[in-house]
N, C-alpha and C. Protein backbone atom coordinates (compact mmCIF):
# COMPACT_ATOMS: atom_id res chain seq x y z
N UNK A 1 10.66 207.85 133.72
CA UNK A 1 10.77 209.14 133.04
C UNK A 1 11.94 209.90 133.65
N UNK A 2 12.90 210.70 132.46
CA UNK A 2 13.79 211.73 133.37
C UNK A 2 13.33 212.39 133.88
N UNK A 3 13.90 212.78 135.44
CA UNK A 3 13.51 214.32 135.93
C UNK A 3 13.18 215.54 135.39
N UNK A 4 11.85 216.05 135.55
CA UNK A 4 12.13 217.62 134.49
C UNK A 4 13.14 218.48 135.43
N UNK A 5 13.66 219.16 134.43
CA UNK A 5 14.42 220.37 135.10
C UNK A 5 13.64 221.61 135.86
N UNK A 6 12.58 221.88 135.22
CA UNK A 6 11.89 223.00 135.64
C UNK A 6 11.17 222.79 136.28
N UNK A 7 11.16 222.39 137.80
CA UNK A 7 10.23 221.45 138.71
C UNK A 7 9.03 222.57 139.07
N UNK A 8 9.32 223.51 138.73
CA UNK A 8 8.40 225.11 139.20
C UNK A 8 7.46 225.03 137.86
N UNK A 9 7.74 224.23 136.80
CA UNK A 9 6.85 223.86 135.85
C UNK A 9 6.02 222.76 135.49
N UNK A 10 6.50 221.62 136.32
CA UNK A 10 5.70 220.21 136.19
C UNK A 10 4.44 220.56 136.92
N UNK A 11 3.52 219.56 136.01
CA UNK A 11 2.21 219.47 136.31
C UNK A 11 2.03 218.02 136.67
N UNK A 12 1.59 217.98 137.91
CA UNK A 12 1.58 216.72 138.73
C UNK A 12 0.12 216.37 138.60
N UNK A 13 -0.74 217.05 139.18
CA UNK A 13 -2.17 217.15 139.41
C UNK A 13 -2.76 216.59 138.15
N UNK A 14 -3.19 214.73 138.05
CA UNK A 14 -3.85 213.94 136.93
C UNK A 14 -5.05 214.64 136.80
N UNK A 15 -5.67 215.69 137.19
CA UNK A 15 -6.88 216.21 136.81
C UNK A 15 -6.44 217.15 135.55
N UNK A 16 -5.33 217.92 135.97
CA UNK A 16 -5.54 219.03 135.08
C UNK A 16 -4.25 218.63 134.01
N UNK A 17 -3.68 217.39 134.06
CA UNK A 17 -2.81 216.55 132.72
C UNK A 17 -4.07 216.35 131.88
N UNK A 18 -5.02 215.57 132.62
CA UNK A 18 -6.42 215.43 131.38
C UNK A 18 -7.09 216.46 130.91
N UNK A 19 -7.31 217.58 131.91
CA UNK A 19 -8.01 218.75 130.76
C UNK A 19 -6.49 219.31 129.89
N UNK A 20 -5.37 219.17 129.95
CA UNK A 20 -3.89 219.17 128.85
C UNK A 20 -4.59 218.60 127.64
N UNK A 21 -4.35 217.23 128.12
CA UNK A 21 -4.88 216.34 126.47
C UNK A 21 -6.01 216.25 126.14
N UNK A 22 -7.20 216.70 126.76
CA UNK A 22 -8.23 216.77 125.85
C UNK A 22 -8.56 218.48 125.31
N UNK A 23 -7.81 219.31 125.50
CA UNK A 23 -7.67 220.60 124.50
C UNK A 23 -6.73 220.28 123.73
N UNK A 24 -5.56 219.19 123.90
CA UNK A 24 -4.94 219.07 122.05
C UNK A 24 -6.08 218.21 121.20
N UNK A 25 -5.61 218.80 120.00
CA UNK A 25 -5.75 217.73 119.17
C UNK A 25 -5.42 217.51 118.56
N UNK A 26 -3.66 216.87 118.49
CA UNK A 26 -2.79 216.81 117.90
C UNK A 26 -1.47 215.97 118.73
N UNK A 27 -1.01 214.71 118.44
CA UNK A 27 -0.29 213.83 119.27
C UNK A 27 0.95 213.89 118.25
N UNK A 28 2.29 214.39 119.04
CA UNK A 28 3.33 214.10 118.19
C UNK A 28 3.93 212.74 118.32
N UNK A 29 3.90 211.26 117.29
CA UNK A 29 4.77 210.34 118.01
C UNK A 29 6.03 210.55 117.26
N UNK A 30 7.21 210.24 117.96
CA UNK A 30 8.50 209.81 117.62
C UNK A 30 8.63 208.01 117.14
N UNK A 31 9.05 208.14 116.64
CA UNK A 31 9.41 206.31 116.14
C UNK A 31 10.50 206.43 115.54
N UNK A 32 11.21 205.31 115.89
CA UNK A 32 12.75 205.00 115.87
C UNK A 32 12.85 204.52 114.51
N UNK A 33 13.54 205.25 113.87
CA UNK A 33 14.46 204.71 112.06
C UNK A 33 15.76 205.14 111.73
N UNK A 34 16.18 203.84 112.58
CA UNK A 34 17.63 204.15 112.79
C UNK A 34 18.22 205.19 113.00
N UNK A 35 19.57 206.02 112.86
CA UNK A 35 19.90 207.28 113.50
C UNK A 35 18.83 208.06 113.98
N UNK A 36 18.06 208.45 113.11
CA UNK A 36 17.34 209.44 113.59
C UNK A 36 15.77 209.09 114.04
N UNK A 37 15.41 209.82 114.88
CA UNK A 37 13.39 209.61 115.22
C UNK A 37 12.99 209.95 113.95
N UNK A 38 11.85 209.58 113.22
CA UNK A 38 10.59 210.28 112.60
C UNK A 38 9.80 210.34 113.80
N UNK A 39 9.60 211.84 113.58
CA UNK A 39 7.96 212.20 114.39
C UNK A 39 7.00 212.62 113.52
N UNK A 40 6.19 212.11 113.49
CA UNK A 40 4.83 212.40 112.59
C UNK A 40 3.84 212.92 113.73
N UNK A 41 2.81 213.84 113.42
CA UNK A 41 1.85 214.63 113.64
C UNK A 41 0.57 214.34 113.13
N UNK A 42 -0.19 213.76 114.44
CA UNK A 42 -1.76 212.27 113.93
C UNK A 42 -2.84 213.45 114.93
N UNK A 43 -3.52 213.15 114.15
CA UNK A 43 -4.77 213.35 115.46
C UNK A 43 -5.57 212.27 116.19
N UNK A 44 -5.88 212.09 117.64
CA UNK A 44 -6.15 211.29 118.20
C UNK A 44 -7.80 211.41 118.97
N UNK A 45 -7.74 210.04 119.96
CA UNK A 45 -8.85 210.09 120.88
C UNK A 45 -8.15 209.21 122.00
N UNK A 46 -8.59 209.12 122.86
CA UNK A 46 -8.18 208.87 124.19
C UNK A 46 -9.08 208.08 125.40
N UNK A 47 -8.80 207.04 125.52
CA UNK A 47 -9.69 207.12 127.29
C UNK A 47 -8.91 206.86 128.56
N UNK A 48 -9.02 207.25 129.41
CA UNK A 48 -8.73 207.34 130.84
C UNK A 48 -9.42 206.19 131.52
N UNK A 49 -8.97 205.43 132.05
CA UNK A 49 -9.43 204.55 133.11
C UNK A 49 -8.67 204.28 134.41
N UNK A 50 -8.75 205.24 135.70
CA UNK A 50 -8.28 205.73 136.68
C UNK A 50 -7.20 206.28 136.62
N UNK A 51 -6.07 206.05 136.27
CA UNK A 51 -4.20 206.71 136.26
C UNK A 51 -3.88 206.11 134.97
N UNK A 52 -4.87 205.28 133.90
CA UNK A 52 -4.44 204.32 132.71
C UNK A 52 -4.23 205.57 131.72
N UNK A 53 -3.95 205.43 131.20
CA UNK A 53 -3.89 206.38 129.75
C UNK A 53 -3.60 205.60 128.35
N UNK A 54 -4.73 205.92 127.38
CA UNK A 54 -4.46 204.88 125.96
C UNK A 54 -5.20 206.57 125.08
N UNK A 55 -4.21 206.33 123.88
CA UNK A 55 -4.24 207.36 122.94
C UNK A 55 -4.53 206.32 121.53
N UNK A 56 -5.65 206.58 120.99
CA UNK A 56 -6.16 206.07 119.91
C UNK A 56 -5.90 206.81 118.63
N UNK A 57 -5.36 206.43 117.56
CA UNK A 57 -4.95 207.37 116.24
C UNK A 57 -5.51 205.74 115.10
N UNK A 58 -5.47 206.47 113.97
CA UNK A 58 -6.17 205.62 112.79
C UNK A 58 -5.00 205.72 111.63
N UNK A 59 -5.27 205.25 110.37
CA UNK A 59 -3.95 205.50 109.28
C UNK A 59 -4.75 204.56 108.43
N UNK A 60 -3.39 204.77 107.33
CA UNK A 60 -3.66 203.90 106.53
C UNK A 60 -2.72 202.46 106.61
N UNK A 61 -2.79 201.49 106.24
CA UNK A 61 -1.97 200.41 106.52
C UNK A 61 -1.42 199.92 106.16
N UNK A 62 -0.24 201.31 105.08
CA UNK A 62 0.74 200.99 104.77
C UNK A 62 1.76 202.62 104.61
N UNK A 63 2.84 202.80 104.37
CA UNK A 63 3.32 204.02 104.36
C UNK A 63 4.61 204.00 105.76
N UNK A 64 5.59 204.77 105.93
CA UNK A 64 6.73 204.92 107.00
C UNK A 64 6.08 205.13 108.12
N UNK A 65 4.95 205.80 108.54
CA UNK A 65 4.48 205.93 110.20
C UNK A 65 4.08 203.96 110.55
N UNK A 66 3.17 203.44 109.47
CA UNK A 66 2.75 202.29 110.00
C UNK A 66 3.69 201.27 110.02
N UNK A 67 4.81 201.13 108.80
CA UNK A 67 5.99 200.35 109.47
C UNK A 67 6.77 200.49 110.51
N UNK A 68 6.93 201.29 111.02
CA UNK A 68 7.83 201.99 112.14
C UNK A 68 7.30 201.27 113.10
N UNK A 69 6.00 201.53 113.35
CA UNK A 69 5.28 201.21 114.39
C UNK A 69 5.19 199.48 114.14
N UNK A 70 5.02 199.32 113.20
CA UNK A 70 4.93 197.58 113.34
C UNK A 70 6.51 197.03 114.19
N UNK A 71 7.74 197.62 113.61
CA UNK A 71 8.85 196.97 113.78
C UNK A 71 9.41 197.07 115.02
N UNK A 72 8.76 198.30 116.17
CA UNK A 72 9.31 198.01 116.96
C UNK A 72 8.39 198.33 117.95
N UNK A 73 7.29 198.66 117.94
CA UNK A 73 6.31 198.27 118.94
C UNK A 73 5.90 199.21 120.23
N UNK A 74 6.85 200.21 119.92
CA UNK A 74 6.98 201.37 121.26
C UNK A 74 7.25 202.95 120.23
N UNK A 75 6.87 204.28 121.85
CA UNK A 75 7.38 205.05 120.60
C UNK A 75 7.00 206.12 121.86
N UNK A 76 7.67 207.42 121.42
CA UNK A 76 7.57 208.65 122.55
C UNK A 76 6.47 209.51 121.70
N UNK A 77 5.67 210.31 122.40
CA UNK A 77 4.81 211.12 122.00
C UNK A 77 4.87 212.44 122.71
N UNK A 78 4.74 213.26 122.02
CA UNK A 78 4.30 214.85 122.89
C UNK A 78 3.15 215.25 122.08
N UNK A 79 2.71 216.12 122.72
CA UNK A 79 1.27 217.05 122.36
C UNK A 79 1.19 218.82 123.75
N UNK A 80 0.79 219.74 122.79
CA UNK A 80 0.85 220.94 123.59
C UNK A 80 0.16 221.83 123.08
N UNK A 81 0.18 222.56 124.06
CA UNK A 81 -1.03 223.71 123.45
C UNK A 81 -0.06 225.32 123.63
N UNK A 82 0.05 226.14 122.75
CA UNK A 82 0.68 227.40 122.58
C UNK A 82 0.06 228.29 123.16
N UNK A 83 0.38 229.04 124.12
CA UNK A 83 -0.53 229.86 124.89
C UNK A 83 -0.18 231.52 123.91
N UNK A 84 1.08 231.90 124.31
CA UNK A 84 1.55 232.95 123.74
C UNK A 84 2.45 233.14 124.13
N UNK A 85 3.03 234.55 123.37
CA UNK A 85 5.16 234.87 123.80
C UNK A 85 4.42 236.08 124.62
N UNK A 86 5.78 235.95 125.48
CA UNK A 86 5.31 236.74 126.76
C UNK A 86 6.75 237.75 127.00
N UNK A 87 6.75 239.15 126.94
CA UNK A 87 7.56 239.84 127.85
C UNK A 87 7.72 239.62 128.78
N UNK A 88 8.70 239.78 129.60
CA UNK A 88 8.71 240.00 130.92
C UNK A 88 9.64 241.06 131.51
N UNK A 89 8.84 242.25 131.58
CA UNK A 89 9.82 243.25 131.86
C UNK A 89 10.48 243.17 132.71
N UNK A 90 9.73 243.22 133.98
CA UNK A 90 10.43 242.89 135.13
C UNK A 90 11.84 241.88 135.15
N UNK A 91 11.66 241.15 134.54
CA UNK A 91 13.20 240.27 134.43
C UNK A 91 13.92 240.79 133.02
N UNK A 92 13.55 241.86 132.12
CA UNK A 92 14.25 241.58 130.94
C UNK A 92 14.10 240.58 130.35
N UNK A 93 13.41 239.23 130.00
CA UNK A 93 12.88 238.12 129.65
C UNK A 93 12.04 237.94 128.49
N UNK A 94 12.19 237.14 128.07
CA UNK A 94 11.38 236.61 126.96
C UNK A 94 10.65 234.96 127.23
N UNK A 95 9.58 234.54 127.41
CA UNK A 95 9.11 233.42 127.48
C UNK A 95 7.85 232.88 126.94
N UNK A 96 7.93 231.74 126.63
CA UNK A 96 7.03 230.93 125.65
C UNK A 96 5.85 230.49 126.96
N UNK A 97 4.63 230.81 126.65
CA UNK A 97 3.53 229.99 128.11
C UNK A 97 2.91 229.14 126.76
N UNK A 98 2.90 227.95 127.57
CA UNK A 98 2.19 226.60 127.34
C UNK A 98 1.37 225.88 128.16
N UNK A 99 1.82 224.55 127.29
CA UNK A 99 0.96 223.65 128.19
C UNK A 99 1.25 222.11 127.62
N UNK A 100 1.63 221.17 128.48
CA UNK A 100 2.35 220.03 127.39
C UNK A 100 2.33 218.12 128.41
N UNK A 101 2.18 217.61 127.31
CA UNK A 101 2.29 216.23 128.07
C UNK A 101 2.66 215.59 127.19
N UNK A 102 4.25 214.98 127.63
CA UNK A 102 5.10 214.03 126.48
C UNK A 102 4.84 212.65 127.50
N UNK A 103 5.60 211.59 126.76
CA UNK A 103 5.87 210.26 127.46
C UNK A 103 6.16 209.14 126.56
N UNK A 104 5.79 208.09 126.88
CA UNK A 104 6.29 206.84 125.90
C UNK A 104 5.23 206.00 126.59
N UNK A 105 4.69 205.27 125.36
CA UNK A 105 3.51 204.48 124.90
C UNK A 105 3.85 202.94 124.01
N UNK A 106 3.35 202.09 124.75
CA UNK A 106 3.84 200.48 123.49
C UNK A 106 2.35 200.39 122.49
N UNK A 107 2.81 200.36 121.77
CA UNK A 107 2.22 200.35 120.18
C UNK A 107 1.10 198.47 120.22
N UNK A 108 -0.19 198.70 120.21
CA UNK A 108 -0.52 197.41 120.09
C UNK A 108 -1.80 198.10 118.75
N UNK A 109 -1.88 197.02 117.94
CA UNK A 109 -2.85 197.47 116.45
C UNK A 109 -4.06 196.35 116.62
N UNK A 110 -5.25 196.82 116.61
CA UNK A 110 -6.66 196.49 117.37
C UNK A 110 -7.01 195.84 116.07
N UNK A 111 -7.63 194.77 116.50
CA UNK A 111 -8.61 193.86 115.50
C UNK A 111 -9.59 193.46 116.09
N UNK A 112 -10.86 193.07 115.31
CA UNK A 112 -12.08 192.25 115.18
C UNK A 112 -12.81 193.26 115.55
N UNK A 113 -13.91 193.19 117.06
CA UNK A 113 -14.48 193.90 118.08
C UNK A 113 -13.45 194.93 118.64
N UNK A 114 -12.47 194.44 119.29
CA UNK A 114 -11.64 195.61 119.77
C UNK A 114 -11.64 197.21 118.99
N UNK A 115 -11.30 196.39 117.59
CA UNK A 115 -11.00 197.75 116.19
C UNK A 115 -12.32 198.31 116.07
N UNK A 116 -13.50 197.72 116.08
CA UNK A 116 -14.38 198.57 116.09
C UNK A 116 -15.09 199.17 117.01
N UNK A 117 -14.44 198.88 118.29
CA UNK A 117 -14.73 199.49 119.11
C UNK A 117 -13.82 200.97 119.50
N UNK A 118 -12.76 200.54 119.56
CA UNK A 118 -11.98 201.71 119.03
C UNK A 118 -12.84 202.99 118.24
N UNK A 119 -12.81 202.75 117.27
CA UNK A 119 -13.43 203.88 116.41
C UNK A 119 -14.53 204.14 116.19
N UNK A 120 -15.70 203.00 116.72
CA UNK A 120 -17.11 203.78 117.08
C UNK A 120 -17.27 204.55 118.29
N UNK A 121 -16.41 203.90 119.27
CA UNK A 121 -16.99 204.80 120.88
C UNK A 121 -15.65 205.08 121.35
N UNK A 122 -14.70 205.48 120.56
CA UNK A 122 -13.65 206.19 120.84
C UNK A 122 -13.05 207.60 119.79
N UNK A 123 -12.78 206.74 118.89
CA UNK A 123 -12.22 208.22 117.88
C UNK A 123 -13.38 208.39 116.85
N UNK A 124 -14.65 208.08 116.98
CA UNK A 124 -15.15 208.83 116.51
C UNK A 124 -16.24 209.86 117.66
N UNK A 125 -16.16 208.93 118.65
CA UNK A 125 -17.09 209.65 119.37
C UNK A 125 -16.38 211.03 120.23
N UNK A 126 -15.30 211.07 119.51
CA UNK A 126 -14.43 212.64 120.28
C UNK A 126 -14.98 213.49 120.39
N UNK A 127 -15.84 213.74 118.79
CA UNK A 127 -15.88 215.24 118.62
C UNK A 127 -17.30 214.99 118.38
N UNK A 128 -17.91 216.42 118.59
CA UNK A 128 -19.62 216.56 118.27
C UNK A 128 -19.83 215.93 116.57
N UNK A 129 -19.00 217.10 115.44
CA UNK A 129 -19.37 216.23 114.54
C UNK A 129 -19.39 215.22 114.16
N UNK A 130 -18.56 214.16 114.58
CA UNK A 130 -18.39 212.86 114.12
C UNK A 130 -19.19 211.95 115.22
N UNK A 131 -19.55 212.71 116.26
CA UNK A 131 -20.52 211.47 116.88
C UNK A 131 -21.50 210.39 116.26
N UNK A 132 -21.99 210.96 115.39
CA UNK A 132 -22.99 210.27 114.77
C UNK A 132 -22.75 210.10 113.09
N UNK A 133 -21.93 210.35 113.01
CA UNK A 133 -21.64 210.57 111.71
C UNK A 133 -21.48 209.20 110.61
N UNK A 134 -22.37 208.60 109.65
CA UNK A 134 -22.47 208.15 109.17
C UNK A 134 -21.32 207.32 108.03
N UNK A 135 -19.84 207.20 108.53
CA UNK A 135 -18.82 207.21 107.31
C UNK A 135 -19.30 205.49 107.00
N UNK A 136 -17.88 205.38 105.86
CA UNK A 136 -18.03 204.79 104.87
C UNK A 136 -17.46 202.81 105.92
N UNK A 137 -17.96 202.43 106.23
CA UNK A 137 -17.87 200.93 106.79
C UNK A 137 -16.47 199.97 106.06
N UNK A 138 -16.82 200.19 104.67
CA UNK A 138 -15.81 199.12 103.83
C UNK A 138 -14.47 199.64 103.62
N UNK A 139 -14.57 200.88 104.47
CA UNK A 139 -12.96 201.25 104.80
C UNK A 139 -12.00 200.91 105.84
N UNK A 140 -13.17 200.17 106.99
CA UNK A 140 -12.87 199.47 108.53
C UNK A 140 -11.15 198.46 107.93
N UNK A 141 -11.64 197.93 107.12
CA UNK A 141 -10.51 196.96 106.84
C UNK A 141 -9.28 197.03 106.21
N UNK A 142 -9.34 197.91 105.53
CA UNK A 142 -8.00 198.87 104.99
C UNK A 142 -7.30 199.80 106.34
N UNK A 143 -8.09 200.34 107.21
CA UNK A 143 -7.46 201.26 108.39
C UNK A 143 -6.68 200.50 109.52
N UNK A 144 -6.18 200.94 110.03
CA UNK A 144 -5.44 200.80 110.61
C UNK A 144 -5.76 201.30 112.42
N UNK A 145 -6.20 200.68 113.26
CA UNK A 145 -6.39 201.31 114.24
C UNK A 145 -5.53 200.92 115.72
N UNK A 146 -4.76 202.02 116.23
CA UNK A 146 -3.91 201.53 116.79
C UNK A 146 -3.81 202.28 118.26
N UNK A 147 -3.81 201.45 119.38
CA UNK A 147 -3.83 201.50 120.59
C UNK A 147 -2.68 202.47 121.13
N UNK A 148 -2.11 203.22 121.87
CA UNK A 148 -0.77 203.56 122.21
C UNK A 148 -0.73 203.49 123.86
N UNK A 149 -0.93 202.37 124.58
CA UNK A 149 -0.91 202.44 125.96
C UNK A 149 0.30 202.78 126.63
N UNK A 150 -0.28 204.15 127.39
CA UNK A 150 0.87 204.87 128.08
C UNK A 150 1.89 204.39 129.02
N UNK A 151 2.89 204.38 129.11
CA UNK A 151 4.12 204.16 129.98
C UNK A 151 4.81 204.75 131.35
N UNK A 152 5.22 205.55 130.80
CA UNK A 152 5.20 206.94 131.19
C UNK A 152 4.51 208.25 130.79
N UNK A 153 4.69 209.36 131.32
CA UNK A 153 3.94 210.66 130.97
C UNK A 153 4.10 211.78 131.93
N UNK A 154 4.73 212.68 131.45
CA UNK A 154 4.56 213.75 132.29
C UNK A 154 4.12 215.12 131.66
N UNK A 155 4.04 216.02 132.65
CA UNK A 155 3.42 217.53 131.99
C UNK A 155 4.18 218.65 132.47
N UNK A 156 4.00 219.56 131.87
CA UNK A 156 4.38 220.85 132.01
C UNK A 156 3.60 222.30 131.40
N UNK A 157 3.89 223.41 131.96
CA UNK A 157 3.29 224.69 132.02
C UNK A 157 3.62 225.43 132.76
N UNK A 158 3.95 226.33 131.56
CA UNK A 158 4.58 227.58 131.43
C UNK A 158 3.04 228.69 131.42
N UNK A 159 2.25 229.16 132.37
CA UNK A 159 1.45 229.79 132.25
C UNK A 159 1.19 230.97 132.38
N UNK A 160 0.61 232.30 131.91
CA UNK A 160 0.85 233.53 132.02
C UNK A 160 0.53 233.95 133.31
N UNK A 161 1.55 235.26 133.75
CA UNK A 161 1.00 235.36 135.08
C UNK A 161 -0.23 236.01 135.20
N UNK A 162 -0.61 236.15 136.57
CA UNK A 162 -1.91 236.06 137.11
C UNK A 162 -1.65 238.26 137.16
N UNK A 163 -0.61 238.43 137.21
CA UNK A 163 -0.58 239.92 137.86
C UNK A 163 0.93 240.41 137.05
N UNK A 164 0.79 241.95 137.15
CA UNK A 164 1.40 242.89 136.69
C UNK A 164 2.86 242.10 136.90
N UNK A 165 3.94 242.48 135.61
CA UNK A 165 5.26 242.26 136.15
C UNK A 165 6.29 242.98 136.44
């Protein structure tokens, strides 16, 4: 990963990168088409297994996000959370507080057991409503379920201050 510039802003501490990504819910990936990135905007699920990081997203299995991803197998992602715009009198300033974790992830697309494991005890079990939630089975095979095991990753935050400025 490049160096961040704003080293007074990186978030090092893997505890509080994971409470980052589990208040988004919203993964930006980039994927390469020629000159330019497409970034598309997926919603995901995630598991952690010690310093591992894998971001789970679903689709349909066909359309420009799922070729992209077939042809070249890798891809950069960000996700963040908007805190608010902030005065800062004291400096004359204007600043954005956040909260953010980009990186780059290789693209692998889950079949048999894997795929349904994926999306029974992963992206569906994210959220309260869909824990249990009864959907439609004969759609398993039309979807698309796709792994994004992390590479790199880093974070940042811009957070409001604690006291008067």
């Amino acid at each position: 990963m490049r160096p961040i510039r704003r080293k007074d802003r990186e978030v090092k501490d893997f505890e509080i990168i994971k409470q980052i990504i589990d208040e988004c819910e919203i993964i930006r990936l980039g994927l390469a088409d020629g000159d330019f990135p497409y970034i598309v905007p997926v919603n995901f699920a995630y598991q952690i297994n010690g310093t591992e990081v894998a971001f789970y997203i679903h689709g349909a299995m066909a359309g420009r996000k799922y070729e992209l991803m077939k042809q070249n197998g890798k891809c950069s992602f960000e996700m963040d959370i908007p805190i608010q715009m902030d005065c800062v009198y004291k400096y004359k300033d204007v600043t954005m507080r956040y909260k953010s974790v980009m990186g780059t992830a290789r693209i692998d697309f889950l079949e048999g057991q894997e795929k349904q494991h994926a999306l029974d005890d992963v992206i569906m079990a994210r959220h309260e409503e869909t824990k249990n939630f009864e959907y439609n089975h004969n759609l398993v095979a039309h979807t698309a379920i796709v792994k994004l095991t992390v590479l790199e990753m880093s974070a940042k935050a811009n957070l409001p201050a604690s006291g008067p400025d």
